[in-house]
Protein backbone atom coordinates (compact mmCIF):
# COMPACT_ATOMS: atom_id res chain seq x y z
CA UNK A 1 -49.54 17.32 -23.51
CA UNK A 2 -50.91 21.03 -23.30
CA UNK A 3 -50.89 22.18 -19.33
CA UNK A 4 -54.44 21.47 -17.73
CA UNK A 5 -55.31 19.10 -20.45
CA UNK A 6 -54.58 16.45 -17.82
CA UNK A 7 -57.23 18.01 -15.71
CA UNK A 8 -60.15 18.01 -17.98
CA UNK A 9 -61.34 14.65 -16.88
CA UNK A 10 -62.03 15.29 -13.18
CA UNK A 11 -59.70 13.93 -10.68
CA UNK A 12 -56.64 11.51 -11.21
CA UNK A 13 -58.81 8.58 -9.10
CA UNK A 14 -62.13 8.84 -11.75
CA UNK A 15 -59.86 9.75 -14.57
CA UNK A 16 -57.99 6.63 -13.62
CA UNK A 17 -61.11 4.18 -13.23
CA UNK A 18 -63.00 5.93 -16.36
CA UNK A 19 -59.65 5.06 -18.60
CA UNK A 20 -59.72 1.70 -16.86
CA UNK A 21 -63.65 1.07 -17.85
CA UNK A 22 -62.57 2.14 -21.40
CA UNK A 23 -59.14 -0.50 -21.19
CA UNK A 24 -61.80 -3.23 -20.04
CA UNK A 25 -64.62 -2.66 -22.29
CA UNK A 26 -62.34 -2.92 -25.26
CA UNK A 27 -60.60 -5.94 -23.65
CA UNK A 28 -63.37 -7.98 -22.92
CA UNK A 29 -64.97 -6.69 -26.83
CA UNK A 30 -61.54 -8.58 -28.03
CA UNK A 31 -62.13 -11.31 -26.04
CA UNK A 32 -58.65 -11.26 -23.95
CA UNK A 33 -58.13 -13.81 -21.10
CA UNK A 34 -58.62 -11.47 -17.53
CA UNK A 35 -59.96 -8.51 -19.16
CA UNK A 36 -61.22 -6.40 -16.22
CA UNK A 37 -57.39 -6.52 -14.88
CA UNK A 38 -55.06 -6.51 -17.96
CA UNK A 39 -57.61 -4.01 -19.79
CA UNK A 40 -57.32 -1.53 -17.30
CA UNK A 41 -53.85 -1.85 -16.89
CA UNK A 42 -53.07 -1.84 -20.00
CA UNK A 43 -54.93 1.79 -20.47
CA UNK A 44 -53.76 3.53 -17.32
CA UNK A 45 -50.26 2.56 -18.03
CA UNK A 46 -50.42 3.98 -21.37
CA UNK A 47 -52.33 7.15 -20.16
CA UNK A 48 -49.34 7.46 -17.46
CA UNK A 49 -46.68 6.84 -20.11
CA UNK A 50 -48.16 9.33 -22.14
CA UNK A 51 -48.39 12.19 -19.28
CA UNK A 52 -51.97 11.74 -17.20
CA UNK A 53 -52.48 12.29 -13.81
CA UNK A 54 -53.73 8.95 -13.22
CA UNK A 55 -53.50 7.37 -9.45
CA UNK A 56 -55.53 5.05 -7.33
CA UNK A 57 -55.10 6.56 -3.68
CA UNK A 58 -52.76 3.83 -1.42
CA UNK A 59 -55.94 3.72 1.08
CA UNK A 60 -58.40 2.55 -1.61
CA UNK A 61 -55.82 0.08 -3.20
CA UNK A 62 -55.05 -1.34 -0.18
CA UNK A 63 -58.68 -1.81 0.93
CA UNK A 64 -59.61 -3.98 -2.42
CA UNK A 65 -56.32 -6.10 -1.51
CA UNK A 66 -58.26 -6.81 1.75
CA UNK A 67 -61.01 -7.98 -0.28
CA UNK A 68 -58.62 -10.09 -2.52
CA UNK A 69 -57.13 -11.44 1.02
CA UNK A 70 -60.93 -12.48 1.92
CA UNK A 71 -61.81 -13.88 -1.06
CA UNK A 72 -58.50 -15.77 -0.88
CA UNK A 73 -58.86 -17.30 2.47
CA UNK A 74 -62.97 -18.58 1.83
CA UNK A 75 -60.98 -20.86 -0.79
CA UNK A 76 -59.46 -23.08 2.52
CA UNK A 77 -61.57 -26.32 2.55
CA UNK A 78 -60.59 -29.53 4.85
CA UNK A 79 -59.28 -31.00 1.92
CA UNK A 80 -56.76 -28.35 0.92
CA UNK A 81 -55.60 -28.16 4.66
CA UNK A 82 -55.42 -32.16 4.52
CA UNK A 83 -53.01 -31.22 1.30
CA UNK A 84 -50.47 -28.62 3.54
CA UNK A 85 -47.68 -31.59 4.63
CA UNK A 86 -46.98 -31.40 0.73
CA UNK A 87 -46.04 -27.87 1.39
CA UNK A 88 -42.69 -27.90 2.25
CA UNK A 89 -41.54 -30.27 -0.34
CA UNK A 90 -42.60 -27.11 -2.86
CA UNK A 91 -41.43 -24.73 -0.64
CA UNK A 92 -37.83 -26.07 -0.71
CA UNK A 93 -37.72 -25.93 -4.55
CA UNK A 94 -38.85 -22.81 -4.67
CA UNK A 95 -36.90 -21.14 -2.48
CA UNK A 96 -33.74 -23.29 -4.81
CA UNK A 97 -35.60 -21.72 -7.96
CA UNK A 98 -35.55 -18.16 -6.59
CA UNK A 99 -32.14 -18.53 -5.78
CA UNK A 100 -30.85 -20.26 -9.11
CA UNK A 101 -33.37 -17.30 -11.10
CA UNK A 102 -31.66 -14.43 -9.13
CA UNK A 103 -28.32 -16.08 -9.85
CA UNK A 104 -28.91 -16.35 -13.98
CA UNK A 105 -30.65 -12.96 -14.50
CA UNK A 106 -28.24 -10.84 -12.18
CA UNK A 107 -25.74 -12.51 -14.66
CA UNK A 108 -27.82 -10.88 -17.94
CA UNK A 109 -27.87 -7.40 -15.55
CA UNK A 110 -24.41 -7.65 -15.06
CA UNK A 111 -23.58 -7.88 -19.33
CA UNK A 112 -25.97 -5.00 -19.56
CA UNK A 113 -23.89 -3.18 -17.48
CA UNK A 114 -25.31 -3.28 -13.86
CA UNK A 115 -22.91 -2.71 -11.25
CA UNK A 116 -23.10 -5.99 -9.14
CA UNK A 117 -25.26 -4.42 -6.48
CA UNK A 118 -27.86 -3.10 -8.75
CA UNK A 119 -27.79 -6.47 -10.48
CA UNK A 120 -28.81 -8.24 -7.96
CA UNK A 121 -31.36 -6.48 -6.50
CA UNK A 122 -33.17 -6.06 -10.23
CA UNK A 123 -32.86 -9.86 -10.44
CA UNK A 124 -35.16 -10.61 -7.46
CA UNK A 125 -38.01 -12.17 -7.81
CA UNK A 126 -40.06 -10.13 -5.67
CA UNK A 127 -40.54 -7.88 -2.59
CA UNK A 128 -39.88 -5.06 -5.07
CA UNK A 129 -40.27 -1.77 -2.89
CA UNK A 130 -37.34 -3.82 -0.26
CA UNK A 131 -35.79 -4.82 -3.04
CA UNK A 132 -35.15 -0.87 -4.00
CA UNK A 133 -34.71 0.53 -0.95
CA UNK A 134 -32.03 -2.38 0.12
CA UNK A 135 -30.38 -1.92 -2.90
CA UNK A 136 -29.81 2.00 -2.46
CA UNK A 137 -28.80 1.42 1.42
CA UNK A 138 -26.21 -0.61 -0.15
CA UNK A 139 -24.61 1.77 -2.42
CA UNK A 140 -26.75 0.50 -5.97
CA UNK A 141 -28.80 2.43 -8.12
CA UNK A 142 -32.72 2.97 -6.85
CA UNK A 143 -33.64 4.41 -10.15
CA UNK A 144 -32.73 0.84 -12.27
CA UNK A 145 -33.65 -1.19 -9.64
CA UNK A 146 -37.42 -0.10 -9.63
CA UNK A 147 -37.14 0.45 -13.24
CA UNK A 148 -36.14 -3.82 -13.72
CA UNK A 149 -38.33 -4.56 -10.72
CA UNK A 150 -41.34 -2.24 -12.29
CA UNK A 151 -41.44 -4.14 -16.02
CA UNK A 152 -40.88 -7.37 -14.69
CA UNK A 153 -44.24 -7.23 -12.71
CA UNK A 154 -45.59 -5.64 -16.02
CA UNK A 155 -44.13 -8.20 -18.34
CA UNK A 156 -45.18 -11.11 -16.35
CA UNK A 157 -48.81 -10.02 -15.85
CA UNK A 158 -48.81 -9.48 -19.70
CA UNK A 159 -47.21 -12.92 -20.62
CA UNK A 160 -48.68 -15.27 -18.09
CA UNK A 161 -52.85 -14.63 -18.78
CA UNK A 162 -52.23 -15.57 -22.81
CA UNK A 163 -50.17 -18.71 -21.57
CA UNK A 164 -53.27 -19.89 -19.05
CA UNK A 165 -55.29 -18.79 -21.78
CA UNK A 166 -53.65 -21.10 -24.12
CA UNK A 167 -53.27 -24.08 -21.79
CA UNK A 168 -56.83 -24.00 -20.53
CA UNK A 169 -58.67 -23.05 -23.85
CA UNK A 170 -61.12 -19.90 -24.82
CA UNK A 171 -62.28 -19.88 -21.26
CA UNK A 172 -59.05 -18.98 -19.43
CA UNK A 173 -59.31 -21.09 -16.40
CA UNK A 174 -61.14 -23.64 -14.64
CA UNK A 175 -64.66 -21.72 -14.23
CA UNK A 176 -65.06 -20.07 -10.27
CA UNK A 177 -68.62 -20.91 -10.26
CA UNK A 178 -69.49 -17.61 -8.68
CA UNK A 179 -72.54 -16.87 -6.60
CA UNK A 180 -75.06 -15.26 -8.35
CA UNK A 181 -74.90 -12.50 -5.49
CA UNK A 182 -73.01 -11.42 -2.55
CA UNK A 183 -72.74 -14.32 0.82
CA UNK A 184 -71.24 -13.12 3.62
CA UNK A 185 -70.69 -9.74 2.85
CA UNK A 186 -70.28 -9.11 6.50
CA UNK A 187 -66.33 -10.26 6.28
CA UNK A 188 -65.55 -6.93 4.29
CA UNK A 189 -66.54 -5.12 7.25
CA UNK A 190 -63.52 -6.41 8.91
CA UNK A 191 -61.19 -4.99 7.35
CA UNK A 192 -60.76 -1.23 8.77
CA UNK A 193 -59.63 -3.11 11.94
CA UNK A 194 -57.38 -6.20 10.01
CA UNK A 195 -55.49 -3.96 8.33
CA UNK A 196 -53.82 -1.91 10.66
CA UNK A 197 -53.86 -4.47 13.05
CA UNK A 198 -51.30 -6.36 9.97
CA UNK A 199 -49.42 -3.09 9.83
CA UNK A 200 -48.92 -2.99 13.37
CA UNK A 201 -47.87 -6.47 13.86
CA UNK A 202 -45.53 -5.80 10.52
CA UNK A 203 -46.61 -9.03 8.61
CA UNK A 204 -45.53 -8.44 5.07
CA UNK A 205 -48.40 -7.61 2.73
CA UNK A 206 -50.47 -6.74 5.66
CA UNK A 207 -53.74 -5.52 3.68
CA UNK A 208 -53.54 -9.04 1.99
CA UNK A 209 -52.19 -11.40 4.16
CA UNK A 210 -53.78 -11.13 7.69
CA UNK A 211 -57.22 -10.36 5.60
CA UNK A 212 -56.41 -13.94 3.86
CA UNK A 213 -55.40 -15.73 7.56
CA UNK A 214 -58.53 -14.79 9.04
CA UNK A 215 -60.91 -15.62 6.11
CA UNK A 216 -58.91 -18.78 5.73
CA UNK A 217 -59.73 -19.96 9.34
CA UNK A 218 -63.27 -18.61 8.85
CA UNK A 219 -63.53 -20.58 6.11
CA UNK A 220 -61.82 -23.60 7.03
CA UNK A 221 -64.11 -23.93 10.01
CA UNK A 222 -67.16 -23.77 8.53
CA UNK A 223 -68.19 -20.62 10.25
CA UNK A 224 -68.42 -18.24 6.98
CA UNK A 225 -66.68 -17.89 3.37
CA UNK A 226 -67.04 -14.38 0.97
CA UNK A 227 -68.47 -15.19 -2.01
CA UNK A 228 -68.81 -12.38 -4.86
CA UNK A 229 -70.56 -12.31 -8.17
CA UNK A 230 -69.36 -12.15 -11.42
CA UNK A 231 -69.92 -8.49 -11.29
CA UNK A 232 -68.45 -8.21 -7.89
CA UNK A 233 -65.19 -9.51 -9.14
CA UNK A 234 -65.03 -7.28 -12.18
CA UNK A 235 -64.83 -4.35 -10.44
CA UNK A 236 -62.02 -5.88 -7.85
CA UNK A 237 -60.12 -6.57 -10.88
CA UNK A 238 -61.21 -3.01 -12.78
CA UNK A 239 -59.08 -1.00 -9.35
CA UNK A 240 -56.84 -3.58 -8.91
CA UNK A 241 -56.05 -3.36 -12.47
CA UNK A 242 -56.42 0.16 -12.46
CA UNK A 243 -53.95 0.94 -9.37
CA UNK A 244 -50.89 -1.24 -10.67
CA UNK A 245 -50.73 -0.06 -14.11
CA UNK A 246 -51.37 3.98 -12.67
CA UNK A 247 -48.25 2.69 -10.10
CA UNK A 248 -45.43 3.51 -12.72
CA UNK A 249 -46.09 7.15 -13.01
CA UNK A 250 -42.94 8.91 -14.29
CA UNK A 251 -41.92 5.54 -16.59
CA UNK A 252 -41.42 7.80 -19.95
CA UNK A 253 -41.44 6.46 -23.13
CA UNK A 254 -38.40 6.60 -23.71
CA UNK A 255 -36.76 5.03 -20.64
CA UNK A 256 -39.43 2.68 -21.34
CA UNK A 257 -37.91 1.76 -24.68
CA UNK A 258 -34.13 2.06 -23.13
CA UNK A 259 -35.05 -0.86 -20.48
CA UNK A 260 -37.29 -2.91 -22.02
CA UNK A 261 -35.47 -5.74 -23.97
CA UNK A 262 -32.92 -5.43 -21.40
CA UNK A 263 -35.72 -6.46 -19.00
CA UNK A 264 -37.57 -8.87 -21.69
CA UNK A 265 -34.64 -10.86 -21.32
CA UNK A 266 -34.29 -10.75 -17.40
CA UNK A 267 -38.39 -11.81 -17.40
CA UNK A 268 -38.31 -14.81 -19.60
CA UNK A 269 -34.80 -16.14 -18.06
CA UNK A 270 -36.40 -15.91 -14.69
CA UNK A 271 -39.77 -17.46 -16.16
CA UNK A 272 -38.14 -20.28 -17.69
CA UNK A 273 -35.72 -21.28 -14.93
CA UNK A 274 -38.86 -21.50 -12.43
CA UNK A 275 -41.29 -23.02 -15.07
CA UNK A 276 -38.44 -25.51 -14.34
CA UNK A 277 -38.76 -25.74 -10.84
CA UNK A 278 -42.57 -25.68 -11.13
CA UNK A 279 -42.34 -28.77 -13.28
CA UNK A 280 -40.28 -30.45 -10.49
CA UNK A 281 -42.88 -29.21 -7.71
CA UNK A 282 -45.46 -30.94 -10.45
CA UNK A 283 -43.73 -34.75 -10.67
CA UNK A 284 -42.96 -34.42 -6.84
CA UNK A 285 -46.27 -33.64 -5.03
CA UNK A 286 -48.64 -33.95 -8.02
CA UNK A 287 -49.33 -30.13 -7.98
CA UNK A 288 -51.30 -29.28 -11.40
CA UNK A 289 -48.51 -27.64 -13.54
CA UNK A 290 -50.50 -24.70 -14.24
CA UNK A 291 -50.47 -23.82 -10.30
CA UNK A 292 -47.52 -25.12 -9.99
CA UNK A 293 -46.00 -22.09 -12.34
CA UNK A 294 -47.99 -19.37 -10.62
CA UNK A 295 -46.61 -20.54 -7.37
CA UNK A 296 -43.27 -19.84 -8.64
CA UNK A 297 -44.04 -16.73 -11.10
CA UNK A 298 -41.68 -14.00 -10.65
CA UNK A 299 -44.18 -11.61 -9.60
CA UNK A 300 -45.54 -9.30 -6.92
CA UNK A 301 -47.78 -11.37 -4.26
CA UNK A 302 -50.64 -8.73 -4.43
CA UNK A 303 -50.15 -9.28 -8.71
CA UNK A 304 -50.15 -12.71 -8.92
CA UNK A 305 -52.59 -13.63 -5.95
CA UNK A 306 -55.15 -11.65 -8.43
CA UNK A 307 -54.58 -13.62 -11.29
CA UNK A 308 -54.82 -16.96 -9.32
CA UNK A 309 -58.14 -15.68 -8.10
CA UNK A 310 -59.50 -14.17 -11.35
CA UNK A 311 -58.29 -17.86 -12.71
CA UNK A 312 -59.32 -20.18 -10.25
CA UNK A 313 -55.75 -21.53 -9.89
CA UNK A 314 -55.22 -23.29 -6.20
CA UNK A 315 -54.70 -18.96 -4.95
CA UNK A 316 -54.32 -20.41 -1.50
CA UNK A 317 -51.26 -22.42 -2.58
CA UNK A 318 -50.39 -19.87 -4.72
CA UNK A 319 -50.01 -17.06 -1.54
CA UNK A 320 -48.42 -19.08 0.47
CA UNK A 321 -45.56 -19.87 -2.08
CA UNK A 322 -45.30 -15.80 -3.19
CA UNK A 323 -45.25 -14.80 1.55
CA UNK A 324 -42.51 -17.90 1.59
CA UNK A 325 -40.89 -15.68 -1.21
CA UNK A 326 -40.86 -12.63 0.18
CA UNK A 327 -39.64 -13.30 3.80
CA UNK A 328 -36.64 -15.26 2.55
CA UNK A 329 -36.01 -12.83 0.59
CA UNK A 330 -36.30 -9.93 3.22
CA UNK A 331 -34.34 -12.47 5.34
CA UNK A 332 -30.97 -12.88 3.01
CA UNK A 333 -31.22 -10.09 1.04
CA UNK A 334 -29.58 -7.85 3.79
CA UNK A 335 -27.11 -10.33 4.00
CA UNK A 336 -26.75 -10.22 0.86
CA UNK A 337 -25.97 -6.87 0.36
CA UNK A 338 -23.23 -7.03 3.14
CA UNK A 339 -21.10 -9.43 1.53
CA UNK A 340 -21.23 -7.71 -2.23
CA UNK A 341 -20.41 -4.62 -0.74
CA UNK A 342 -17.49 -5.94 1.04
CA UNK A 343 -16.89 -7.37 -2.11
CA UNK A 344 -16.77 -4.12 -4.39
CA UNK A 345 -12.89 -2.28 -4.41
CA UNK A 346 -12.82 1.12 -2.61
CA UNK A 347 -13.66 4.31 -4.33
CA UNK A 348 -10.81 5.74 -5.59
């Protein structure tokens, strides 16, 4: 791409959102299942891939993850808290499913030619940016590790939508019943205290989690709940969309096409293995199967807390199962990385 052809569109925030518009438009013309997020995902990840200044600034992204959090937490009713003993049943088999999926893919990493370290950290199933900088603390390689951990969170946001799709029929998902406008729009004015207030008490996810907490009790109490229009939702999902797909900056095409079966392969092990466990979280506490599975999806919380929103899939369940995730895995993983260090023979 000629120099300052990059440029021509205005900054990299509207050139990002005006190639996500275009990604939904043409997504929603198609008729694909979550449009407004895989559309413009889709576009800005080819627009990055191909060498545009793309970006969605960290402030911005993290203030629509608020909004997801809010949204999230006016789902709590009495009779999903009257559900929560169940909890723990699921939460046991997934924390067995993350650890038998880390096992199995690290495995494929490892006949790729991953050094054990870098295996294992690619093979997580979340908590990606720990996941990286663990893995280079402990003597792996940062540069695969985000590479695995980057088109796994791709590859599962492109596989799982068509598979809801399929399951639910033409209408991808239960049906939200949105408001026809904006109720309690107050909540979002929350947020530029809740999120630092999350940072500063270092709960993971901050800008989604503490957001989600407080709407939840809000919510749960009867005291007020964030409802958003159809219209309202499109455009969380159009930045949303448009900030993970402009995240992987610097993925060329060709490392793209070095990695990517190599990663395929890693994706659909770790799907199938906890599509497994999600069946057994199904027959044991009567879950729905198709919230089961996003419960135990091996993606990013922020990722997959969207599409359980944008689907109308349990997203409260759904959060708590991807937090439970990513403090066990911020718990062992240091651990972890003790023992396969002590593990690897001394540089010659």
């Amino acid at each position: 791409m000629a120099p300052g052809m990059t440029d021509r569109w205005g900054p990299p925030l509207l050139r990002s959102l005006m190639v996500g518009t275009v990604g939904g438009v043409l997504a929603a013309h198609i008729g694909l299942p979550l449009a407004w997020m895989l559309g413009p995902l889709v576009a800005n990840l080819a627009a990055s891939i191909g060498g545009a200044r793309v970006a969605v600034p960290e402030n911005l992204r993290l203030a629509f993850l608020g909004v997801l959090g809010l949204v999230l937490g006016s789902r709590m009713t009495p009779e999903l808290v009257a559900r929560l003993v169940d909890w723990p049943i699921s939460g046991a088999l997934l924390l067995a499913g993350v650890a038998a999926s880390t096992s199995v893919v690290a495995a494929w990493f490892r006949r790729c030619g991953f050094d054990p370290v870098t295996a294992w950290f690619s093979a997580a199933p979340g908590a990606m940016t720990a996941m990286i900088m663990m893995g280079e603390a402990s003597g792996g390689d940062p540069r695969r590790v985000a590479i695995s951990q980057s088109l796994r969170i791709i590859l599962v946001l492109l596989i799982l939508p068509p598979l809801f799709w399929l399951y639910e029929g033409v209408d991808g998902g239960r049906g939200d019943n949105a408001a026809p406008h904006f109720e309690n729009l107050w909540l979002i004015a929350m947020l530029p205290l809740l999120i630092p207030l999350g940072n500063r008490l270092r709960i993971p996810t901050a800008a989604l989690m503490l957001p989600l907490v407080v709407s939840g009790l809000l919510s749960g109490f009867g005291v007020a709940s964030l409802r958003m229009p159809d219209w309202g939702m499109n455009l969380m999902l159009l930045v949303l969309g448009c900030a993970i797909g402009s995240r992987f900056r610097g993925l060329s095409l060709s490392l793209l096409r070095r990695h990517l079966l190599e990663s395929f392969v890693a994706t659909l092990l770790s799907l199938l293995i906890l599509a497994l466990f999600a069946e057994l979280v199904h027959q044991a506490i009567e879950v729905p199967r198709d919230v089961a599975l996003m419960a135990m999806a091996p993606g990013g919380i922020g990722e997959l807390a969207i599409l359980a929103v944008a689907l109308n899939l349990d997203p409260m369940f759904v959060a708590f199962h991807h937090l439970l995730r990513i403090v066990a895995l911020m718990l062992v993983a240091p651990l972890w990385a003790k023992y396969l260090t002590r593990r690897q023979p001394p540089a010659p």
